[in-house]
C-alpha atoms as a PDB file:
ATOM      1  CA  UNK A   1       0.000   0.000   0.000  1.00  0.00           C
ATOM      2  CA  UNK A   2       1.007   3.984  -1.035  1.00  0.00           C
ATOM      3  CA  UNK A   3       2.270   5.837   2.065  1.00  0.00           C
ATOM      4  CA  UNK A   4       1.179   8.765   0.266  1.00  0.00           C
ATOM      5  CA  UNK A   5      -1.433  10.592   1.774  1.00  0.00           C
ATOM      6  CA  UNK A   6      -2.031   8.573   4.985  1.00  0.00           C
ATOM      7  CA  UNK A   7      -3.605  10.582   8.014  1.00  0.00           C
ATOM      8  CA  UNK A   8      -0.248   9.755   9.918  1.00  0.00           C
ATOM      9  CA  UNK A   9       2.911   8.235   9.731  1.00  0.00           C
ATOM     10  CA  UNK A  10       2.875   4.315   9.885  1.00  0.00           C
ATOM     11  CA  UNK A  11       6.365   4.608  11.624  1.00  0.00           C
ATOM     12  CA  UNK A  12       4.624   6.875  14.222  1.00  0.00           C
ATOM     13  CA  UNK A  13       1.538   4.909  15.182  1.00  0.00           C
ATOM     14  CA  UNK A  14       3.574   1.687  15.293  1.00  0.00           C
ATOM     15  CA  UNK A  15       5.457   3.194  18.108  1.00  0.00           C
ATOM     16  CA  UNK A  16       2.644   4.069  19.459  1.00  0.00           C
ATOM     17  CA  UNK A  17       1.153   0.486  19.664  1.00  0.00           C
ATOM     18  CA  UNK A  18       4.353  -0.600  20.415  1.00  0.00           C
ATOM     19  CA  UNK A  19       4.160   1.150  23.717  1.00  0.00           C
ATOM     20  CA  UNK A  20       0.289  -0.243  24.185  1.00  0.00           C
ATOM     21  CA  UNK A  21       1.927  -3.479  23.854  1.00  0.00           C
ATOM     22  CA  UNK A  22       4.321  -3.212  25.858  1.00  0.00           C
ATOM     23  CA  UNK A  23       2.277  -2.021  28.730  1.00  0.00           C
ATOM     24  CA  UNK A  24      -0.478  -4.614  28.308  1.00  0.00           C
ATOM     25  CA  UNK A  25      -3.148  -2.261  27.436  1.00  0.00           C
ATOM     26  CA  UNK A  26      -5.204  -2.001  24.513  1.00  0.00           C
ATOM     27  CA  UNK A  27      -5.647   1.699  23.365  1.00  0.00           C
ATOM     28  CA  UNK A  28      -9.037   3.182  21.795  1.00  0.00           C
ATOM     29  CA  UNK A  29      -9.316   4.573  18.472  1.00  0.00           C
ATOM     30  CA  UNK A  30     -10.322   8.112  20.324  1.00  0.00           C
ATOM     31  CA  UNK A  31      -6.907   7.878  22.268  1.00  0.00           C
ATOM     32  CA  UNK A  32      -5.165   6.809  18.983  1.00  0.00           C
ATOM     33  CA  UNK A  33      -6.110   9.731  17.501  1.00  0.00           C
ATOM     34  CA  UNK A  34      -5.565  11.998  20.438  1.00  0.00           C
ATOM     35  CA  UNK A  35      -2.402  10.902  20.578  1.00  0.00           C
ATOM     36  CA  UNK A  36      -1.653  11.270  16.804  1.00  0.00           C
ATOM     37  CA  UNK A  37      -3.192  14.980  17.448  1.00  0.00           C
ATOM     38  CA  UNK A  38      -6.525  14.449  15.539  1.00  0.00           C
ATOM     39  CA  UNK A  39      -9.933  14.827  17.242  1.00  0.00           C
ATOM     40  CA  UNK A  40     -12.261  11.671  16.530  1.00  0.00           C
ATOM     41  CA  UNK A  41     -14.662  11.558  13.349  1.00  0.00           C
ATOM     42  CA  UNK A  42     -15.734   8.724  12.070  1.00  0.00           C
ATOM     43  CA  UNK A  43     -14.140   9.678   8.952  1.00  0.00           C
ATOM     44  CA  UNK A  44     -10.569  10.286  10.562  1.00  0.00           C
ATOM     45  CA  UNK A  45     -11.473   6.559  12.534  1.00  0.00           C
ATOM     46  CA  UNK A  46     -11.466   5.248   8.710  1.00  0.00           C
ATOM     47  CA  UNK A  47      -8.254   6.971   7.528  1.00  0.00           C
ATOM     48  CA  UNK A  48      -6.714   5.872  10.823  1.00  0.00           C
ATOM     49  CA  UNK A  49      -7.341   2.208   9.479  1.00  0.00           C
ATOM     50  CA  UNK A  50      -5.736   2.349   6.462  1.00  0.00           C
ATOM     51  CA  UNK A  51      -2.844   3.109   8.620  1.00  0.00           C
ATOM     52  CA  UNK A  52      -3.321  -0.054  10.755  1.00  0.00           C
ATOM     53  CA  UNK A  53      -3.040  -1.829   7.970  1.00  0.00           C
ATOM     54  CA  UNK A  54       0.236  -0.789   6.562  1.00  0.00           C
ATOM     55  CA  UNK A  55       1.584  -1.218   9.819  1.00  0.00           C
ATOM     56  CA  UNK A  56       0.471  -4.957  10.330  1.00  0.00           C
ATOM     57  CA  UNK A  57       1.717  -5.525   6.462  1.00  0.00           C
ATOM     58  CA  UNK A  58       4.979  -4.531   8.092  1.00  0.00           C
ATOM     59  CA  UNK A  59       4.735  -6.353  11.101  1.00  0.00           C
ATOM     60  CA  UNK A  60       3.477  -9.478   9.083  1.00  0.00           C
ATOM     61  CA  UNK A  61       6.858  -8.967   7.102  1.00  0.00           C
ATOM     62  CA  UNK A  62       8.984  -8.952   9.988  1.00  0.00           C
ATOM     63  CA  UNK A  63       7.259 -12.095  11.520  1.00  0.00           C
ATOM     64  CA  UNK A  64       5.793 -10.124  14.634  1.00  0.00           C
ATOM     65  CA  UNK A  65       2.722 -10.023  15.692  1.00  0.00           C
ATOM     66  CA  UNK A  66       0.113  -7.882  14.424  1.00  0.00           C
ATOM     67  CA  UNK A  67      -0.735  -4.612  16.628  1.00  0.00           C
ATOM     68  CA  UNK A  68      -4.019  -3.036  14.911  1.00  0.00           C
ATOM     69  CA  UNK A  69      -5.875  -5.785  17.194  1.00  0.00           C
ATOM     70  CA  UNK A  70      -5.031  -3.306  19.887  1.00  0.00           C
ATOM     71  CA  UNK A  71      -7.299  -0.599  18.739  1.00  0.00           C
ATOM     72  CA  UNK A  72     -10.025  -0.986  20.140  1.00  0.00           C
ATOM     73  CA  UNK A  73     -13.782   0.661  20.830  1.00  0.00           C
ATOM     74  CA  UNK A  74     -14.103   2.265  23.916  1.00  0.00           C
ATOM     75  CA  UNK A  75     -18.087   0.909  24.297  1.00  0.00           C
ATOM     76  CA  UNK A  76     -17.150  -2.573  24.150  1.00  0.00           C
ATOM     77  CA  UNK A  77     -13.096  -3.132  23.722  1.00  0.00           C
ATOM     78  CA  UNK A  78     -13.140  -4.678  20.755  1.00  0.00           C
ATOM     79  CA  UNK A  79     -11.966  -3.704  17.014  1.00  0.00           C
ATOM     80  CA  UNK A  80     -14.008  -1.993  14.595  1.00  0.00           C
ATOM     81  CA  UNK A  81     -15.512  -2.938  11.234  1.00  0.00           C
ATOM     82  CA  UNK A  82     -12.225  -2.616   9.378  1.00  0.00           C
ATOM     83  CA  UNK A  83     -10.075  -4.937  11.467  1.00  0.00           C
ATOM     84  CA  UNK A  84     -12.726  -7.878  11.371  1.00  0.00           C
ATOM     85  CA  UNK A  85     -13.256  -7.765   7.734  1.00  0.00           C
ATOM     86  CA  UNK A  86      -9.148  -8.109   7.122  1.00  0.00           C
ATOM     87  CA  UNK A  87      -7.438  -9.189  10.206  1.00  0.00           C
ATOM     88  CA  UNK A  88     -10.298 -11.828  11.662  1.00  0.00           C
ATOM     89  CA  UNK A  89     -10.623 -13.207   8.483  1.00  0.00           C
ATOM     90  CA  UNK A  90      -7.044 -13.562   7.889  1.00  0.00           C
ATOM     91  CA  UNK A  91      -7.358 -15.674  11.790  1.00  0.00           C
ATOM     92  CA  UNK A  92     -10.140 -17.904  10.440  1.00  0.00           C
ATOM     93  CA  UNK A  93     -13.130 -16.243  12.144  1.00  0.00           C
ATOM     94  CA  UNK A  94     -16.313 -15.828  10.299  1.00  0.00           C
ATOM     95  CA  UNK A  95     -18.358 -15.526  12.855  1.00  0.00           C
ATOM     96  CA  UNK A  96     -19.852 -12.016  14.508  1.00  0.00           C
ATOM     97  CA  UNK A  97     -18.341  -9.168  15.317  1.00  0.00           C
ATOM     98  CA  UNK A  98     -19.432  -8.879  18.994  1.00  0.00           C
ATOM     99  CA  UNK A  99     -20.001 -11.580  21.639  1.00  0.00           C
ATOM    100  CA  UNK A 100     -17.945 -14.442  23.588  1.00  0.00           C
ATOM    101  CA  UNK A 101     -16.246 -15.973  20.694  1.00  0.00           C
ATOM    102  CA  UNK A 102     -15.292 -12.691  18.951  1.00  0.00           C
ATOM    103  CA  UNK A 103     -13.924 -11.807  22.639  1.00  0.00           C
ATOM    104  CA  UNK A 104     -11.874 -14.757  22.964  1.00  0.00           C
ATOM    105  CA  UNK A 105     -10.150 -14.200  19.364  1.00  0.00           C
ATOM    106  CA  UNK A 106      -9.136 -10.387  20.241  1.00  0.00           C
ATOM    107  CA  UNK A 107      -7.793 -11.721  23.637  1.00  0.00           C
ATOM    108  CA  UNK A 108      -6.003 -14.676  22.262  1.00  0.00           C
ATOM    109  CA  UNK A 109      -4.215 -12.126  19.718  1.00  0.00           C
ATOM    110  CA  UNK A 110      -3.993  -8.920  22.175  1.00  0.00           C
ATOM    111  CA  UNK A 111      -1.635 -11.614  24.495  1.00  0.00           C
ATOM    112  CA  UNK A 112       0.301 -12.396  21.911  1.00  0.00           C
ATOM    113  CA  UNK A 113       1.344  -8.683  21.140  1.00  0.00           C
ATOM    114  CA  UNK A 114       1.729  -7.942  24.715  1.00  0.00           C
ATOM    115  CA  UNK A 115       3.706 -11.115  25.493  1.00  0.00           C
ATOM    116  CA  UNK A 116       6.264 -10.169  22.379  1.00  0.00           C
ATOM    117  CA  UNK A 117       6.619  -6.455  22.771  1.00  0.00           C
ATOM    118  CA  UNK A 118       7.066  -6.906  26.866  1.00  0.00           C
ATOM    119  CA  UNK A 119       9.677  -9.085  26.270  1.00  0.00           C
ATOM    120  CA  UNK A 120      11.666  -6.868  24.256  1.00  0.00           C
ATOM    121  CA  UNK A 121      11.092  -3.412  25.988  1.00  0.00           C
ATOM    122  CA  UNK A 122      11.019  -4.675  29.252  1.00  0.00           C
END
């Protein structure tokens, strides 16, 4: 994917989840943007996904795991549209977007970006 024209800098919100990671804590896409010095619209939400893509293309290159999982919505602390149409399909899940099981999956892959990026910042 074109850098070009990307609401932020790829290098810049990968640090950013890096630190999320590291720390054990999932971070909205409100405090995402805050932190990347945009106020949250739905449409800035959207342009802030594209992002989250390039950066788990990278991270998929580089054999970590991915970090967009750690975006979250504050109302239930799960991942919006965007990451369930590419990264839950790209895990197997076709199920819904909401409940137990679609819990479990973000969990499962949440630990496993925590677990690596602890380990090598702590």
């Amino acid at each position: 994917m074109s850098r070009a024209g990307l609401l932020a800098d790829p290098g810049e919100v990968r640090r950013l989840l890096i630190e999320s990671a590291a720390a054990g804590q999932p971070i909205t896409y409100s405090e995402m943007l805050g932190a990347l010095g945009h106020a949250f619209t739905r449409p800035k939400m959207r342009a802030l996904c594209k992002v989250l893509a390039t950066v788990d293309d990278d991270a998929a290159e580089r054999g970590e795991p991915e970090l967009a999982v750690l975006v979250v919505r504050q109302s239930d602390g799960l991942p919006g549209q965007g990451w369930w149409i590419g990264g839950a399909i790209a895990h197997g899940h076709d199920g819904p977007w909401t409940g137990p099981e679609a819990a479990r999956l973000v969990h499962r892959l949440q630990q496993q970006a925590f677990e690596h990026w602890r380990d090598r910042t702590g």
